[in-house]
PDB file of N, CA and C in Angstrom:
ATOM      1  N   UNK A   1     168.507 209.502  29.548  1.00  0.00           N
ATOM      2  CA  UNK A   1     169.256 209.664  30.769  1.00  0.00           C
ATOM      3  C   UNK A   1     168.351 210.306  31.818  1.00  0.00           C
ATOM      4  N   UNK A   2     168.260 209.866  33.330  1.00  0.00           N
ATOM      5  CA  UNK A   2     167.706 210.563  34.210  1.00  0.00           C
ATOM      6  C   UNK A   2     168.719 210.842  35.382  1.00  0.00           C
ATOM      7  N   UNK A   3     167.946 211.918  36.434  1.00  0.00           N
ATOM      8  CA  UNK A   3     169.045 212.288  37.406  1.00  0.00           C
ATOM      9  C   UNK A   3     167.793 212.721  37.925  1.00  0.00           C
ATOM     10  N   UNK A   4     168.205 212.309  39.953  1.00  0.00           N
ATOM     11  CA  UNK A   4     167.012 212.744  40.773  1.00  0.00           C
ATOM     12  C   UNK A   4     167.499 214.541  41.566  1.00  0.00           C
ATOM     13  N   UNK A   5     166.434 214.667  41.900  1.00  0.00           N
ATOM     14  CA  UNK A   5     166.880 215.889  42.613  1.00  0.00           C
ATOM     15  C   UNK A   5     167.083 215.879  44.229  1.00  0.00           C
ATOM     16  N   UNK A   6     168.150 216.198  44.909  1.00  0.00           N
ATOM     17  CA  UNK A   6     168.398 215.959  46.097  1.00  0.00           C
ATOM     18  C   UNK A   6     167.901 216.394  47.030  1.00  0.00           C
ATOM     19  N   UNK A   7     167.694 216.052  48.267  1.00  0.00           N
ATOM     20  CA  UNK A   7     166.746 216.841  49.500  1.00  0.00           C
ATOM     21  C   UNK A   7     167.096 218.358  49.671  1.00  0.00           C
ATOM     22  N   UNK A   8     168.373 218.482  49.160  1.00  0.00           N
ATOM     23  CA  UNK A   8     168.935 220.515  49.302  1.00  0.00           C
ATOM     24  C   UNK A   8     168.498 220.972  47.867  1.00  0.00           C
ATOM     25  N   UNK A   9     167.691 220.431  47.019  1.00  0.00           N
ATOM     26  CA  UNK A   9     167.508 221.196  45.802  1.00  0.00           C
ATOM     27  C   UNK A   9     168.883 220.971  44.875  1.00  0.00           C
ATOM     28  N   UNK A  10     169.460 219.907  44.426  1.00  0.00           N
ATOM     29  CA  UNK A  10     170.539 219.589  44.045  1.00  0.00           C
ATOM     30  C   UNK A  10     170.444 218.962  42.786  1.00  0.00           C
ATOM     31  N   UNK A  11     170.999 218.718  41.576  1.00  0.00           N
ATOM     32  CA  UNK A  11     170.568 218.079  40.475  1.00  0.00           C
ATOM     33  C   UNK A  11     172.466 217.962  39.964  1.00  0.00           C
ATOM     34  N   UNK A  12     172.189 216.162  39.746  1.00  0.00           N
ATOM     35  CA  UNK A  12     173.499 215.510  39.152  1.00  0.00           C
ATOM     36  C   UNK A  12     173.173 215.453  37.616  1.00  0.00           C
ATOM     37  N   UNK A  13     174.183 216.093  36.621  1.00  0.00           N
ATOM     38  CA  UNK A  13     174.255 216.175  35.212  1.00  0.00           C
ATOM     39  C   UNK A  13     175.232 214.947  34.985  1.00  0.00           C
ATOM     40  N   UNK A  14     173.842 214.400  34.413  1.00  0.00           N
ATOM     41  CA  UNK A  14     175.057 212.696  33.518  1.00  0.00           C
ATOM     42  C   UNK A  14     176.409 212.773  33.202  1.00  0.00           C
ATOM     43  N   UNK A  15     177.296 212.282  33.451  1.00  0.00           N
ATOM     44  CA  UNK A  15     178.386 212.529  33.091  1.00  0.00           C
ATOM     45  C   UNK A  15     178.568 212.829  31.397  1.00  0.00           C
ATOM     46  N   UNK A  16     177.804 212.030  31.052  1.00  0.00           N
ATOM     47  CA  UNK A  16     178.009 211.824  29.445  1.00  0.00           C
ATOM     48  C   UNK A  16     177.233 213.170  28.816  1.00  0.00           C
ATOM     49  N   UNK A  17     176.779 213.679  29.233  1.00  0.00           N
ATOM     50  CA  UNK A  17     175.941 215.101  29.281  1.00  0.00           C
ATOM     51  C   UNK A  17     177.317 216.323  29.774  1.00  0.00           C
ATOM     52  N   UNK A  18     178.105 216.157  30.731  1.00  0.00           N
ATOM     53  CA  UNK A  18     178.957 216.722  31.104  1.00  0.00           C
ATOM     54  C   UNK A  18     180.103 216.366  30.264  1.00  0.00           C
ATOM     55  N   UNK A  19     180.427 215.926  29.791  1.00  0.00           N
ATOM     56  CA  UNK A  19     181.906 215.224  29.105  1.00  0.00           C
ATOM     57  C   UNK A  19     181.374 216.081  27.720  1.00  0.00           C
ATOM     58  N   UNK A  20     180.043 215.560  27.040  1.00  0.00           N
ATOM     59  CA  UNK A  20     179.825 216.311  25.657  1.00  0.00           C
ATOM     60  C   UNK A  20     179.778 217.828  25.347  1.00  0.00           C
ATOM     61  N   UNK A  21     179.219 218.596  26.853  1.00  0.00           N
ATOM     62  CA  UNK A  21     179.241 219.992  26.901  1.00  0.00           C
ATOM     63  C   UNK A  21     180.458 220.446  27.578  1.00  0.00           C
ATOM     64  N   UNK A  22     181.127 219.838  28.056  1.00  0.00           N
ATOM     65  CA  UNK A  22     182.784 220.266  28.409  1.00  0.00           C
ATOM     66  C   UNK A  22     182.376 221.125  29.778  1.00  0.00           C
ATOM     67  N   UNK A  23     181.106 220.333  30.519  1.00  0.00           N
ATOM     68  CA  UNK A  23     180.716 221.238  32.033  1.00  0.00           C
ATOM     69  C   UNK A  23     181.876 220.800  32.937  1.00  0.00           C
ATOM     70  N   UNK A  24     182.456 221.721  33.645  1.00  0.00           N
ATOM     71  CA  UNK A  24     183.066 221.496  34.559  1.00  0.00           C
ATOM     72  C   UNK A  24     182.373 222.042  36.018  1.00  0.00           C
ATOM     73  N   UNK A  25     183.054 221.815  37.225  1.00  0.00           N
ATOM     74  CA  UNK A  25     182.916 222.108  38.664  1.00  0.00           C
ATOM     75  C   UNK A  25     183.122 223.752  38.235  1.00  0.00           C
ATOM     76  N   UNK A  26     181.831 224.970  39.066  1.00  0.00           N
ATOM     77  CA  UNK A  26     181.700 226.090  38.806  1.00  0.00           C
ATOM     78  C   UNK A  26     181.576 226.503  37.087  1.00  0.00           C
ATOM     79  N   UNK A  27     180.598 225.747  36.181  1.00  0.00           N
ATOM     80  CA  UNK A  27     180.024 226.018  34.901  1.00  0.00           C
ATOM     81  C   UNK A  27     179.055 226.398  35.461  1.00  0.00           C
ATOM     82  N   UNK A  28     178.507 228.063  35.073  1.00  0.00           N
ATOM     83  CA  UNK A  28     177.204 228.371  34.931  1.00  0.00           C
ATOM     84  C   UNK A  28     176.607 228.204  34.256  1.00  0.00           C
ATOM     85  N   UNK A  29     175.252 227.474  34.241  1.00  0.00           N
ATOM     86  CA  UNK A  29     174.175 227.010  33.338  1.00  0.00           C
ATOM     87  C   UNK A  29     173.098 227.992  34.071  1.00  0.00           C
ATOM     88  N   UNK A  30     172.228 228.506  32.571  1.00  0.00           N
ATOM     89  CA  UNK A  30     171.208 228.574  32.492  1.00  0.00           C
ATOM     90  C   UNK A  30     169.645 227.883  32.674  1.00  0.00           C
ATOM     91  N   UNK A  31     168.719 228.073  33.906  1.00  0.00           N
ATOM     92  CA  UNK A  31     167.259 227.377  33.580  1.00  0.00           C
ATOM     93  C   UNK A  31     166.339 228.255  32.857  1.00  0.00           C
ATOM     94  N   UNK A  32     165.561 227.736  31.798  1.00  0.00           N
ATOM     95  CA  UNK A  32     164.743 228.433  31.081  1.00  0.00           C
ATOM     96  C   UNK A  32     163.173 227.435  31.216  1.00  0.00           C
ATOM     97  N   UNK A  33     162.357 228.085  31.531  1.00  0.00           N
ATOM     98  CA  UNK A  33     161.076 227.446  31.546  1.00  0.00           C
ATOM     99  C   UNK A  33     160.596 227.524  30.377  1.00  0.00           C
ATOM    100  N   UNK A  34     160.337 226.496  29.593  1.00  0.00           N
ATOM    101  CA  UNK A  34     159.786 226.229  28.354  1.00  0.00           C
ATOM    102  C   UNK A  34     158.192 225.368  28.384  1.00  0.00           C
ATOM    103  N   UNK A  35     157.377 225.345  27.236  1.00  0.00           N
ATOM    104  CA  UNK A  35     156.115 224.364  27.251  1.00  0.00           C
ATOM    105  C   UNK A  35     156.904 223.191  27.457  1.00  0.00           C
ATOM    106  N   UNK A  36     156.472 222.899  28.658  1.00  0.00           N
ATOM    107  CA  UNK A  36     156.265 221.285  29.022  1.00  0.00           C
ATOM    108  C   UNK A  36     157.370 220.712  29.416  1.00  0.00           C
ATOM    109  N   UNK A  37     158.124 221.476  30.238  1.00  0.00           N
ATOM    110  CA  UNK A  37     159.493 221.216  30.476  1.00  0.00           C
ATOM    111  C   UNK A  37     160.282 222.517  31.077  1.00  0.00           C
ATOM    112  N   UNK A  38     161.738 221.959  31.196  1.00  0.00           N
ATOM    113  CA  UNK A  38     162.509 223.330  31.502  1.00  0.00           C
ATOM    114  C   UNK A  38     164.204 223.132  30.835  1.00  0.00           C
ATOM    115  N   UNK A  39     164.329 224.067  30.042  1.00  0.00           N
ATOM    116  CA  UNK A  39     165.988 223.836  28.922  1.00  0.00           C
ATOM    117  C   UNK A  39     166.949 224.520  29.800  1.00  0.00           C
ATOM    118  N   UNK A  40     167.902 223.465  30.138  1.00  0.00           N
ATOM    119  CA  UNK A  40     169.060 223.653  30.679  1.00  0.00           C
ATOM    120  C   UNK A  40     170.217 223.971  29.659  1.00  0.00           C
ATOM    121  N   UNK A  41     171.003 225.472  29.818  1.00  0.00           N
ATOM    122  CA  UNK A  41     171.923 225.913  28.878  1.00  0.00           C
ATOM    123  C   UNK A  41     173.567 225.895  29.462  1.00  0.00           C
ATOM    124  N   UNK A  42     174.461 225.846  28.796  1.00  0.00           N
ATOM    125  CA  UNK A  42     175.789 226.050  29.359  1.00  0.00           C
ATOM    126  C   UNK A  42     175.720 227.462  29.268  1.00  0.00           C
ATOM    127  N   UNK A  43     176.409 228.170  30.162  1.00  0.00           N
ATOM    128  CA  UNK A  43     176.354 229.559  30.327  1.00  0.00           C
ATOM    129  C   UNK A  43     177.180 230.316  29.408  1.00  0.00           C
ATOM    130  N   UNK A  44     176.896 231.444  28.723  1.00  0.00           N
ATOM    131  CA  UNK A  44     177.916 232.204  27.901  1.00  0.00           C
ATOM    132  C   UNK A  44     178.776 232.785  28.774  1.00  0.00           C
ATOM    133  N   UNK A  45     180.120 233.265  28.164  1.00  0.00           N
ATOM    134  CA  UNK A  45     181.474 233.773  28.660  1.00  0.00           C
ATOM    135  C   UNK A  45     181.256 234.352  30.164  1.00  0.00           C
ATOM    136  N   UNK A  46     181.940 235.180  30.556  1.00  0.00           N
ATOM    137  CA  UNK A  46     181.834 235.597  32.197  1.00  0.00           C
ATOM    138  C   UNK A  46     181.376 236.691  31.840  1.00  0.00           C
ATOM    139  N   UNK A  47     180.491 237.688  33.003  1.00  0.00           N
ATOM    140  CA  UNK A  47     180.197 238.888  33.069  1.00  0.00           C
ATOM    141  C   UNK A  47     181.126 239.781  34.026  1.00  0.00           C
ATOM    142  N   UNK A  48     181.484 239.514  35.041  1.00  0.00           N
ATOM    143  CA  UNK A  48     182.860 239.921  35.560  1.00  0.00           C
ATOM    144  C   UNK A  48     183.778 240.319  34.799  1.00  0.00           C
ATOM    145  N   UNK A  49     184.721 241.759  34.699  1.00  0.00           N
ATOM    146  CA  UNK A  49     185.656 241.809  34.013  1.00  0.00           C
ATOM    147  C   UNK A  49     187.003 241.086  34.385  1.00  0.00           C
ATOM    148  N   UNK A  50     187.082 240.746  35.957  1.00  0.00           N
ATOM    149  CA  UNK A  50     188.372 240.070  36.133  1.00  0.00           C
ATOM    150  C   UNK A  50     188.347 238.211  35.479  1.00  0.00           C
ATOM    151  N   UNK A  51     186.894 237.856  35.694  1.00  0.00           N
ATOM    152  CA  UNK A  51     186.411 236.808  34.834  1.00  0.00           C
ATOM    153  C   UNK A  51     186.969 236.830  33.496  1.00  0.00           C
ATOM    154  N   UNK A  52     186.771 238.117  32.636  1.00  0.00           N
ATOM    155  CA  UNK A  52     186.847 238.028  31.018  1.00  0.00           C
ATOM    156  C   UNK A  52     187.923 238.048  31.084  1.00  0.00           C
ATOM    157  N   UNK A  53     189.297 238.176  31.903  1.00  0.00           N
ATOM    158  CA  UNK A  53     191.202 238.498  31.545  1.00  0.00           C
ATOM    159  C   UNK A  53     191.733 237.431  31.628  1.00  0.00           C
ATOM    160  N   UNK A  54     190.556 236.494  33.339  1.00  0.00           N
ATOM    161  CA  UNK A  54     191.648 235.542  33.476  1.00  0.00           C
ATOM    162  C   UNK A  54     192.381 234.602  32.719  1.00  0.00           C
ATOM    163  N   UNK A  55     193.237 234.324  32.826  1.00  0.00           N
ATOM    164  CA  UNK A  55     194.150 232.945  32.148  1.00  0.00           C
ATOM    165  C   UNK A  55     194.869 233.736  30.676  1.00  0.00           C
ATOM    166  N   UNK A  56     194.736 235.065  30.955  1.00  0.00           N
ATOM    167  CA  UNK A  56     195.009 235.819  29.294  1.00  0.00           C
ATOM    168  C   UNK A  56     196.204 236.261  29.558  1.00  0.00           C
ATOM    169  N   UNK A  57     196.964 236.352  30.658  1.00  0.00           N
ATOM    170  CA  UNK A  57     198.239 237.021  30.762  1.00  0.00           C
ATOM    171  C   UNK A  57     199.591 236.209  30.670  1.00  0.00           C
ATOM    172  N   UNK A  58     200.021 236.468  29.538  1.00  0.00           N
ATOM    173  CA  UNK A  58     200.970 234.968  29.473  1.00  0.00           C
ATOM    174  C   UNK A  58     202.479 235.917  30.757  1.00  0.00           C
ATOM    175  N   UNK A  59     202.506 234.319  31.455  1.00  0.00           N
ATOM    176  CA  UNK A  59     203.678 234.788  32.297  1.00  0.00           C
ATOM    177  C   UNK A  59     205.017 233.965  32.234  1.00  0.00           C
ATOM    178  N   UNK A  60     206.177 234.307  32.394  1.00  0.00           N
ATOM    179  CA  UNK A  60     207.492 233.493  32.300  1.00  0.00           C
ATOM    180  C   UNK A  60     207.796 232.956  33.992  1.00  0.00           C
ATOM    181  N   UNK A  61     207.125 233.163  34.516  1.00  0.00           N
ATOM    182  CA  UNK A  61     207.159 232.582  35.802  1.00  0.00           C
ATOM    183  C   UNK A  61     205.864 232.029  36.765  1.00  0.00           C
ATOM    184  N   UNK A  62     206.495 231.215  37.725  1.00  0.00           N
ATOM    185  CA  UNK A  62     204.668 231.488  38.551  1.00  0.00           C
ATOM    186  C   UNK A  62     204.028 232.501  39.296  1.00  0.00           C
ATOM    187  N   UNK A  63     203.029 232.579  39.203  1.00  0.00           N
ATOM    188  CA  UNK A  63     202.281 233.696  40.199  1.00  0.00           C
ATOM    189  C   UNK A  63     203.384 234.050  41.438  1.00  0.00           C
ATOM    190  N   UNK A  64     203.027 233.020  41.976  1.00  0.00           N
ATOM    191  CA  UNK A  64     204.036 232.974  43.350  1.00  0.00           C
ATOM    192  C   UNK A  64     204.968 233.802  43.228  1.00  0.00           C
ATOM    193  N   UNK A  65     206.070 233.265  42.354  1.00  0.00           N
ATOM    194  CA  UNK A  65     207.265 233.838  42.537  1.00  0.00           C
ATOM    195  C   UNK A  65     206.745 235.458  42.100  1.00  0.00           C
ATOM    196  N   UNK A  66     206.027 235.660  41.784  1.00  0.00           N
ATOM    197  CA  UNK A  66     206.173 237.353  40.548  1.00  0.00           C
ATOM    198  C   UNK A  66     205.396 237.707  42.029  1.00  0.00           C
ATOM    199  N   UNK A  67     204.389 237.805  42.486  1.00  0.00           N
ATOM    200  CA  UNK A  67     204.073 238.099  44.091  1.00  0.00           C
ATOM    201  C   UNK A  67     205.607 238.113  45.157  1.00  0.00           C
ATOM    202  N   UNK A  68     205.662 236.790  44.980  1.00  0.00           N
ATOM    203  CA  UNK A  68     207.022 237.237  46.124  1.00  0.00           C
ATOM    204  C   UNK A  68     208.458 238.381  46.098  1.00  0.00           C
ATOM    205  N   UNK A  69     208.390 238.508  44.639  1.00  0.00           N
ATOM    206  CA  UNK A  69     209.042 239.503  44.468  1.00  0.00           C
ATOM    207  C   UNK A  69     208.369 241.158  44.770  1.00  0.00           C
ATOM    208  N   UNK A  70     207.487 240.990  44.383  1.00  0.00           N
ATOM    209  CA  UNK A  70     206.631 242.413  44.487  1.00  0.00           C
ATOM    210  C   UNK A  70     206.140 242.797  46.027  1.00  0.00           C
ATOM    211  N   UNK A  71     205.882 241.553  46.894  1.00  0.00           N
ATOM    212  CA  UNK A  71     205.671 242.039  48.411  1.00  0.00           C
ATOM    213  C   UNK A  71     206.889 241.309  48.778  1.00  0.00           C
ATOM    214  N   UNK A  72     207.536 240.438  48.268  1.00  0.00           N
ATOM    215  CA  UNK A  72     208.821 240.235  49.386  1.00  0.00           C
ATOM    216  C   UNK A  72     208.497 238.488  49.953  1.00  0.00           C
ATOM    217  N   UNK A  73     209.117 237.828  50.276  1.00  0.00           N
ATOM    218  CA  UNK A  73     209.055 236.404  50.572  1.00  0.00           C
ATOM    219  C   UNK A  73     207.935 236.200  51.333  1.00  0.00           C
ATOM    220  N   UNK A  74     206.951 235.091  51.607  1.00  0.00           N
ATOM    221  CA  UNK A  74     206.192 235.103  52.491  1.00  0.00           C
ATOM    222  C   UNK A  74     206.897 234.161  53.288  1.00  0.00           C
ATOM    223  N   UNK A  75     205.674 234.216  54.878  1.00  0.00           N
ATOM    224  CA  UNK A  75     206.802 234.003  56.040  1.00  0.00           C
ATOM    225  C   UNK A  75     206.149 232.167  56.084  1.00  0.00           C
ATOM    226  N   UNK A  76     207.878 231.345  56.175  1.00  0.00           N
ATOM    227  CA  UNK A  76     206.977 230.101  56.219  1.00  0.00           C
ATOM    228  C   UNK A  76     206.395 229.395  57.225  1.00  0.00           C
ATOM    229  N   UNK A  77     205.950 228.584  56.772  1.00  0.00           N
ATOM    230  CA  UNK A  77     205.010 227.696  57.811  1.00  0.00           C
ATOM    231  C   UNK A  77     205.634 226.655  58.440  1.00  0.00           C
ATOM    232  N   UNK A  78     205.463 226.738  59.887  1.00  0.00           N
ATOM    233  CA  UNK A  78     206.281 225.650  60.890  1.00  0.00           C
ATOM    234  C   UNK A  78     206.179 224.507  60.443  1.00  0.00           C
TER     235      UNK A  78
END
């Protein structure tokens, strides 16, 4: 598989490269300079602590609503 690099310093990961490592839009990967080349890694877990919670809080409602209760309705849009 090849992929060119774009005039902004940009590099497209094969899909089939993306589908097998489960990369999504905002996956941090690692560059490592190696002999004769350079190894591209999927990034380990988050370093951020609000990173390491997210998606961990099981809720019985949506965000939204549990916000709108806590500050109060937001004002709508014309």
């Amino acid at each position: 598989m090849k992929s060119s690099i774009s005039s902004k310093g940009q590099l497209t990961v094969p899909v089939e490269i993306r589908d097998k490592l489960g990369l999504q839009r905002g996956t941090i990967v690692h560059f490592e300079v190696v002999e004769g080349g350079v190894l591209i890694r999927k990034g380990a877990g988050a370093n951020h602590p609000v990173d390491q919670v997210f998606g961990k809080l099981p809720l019985d409602r949506p965000v939204d609503v549990l916000i709108d209760e806590m500050r109060g309705p937001r004002p709508r849009r014309s």
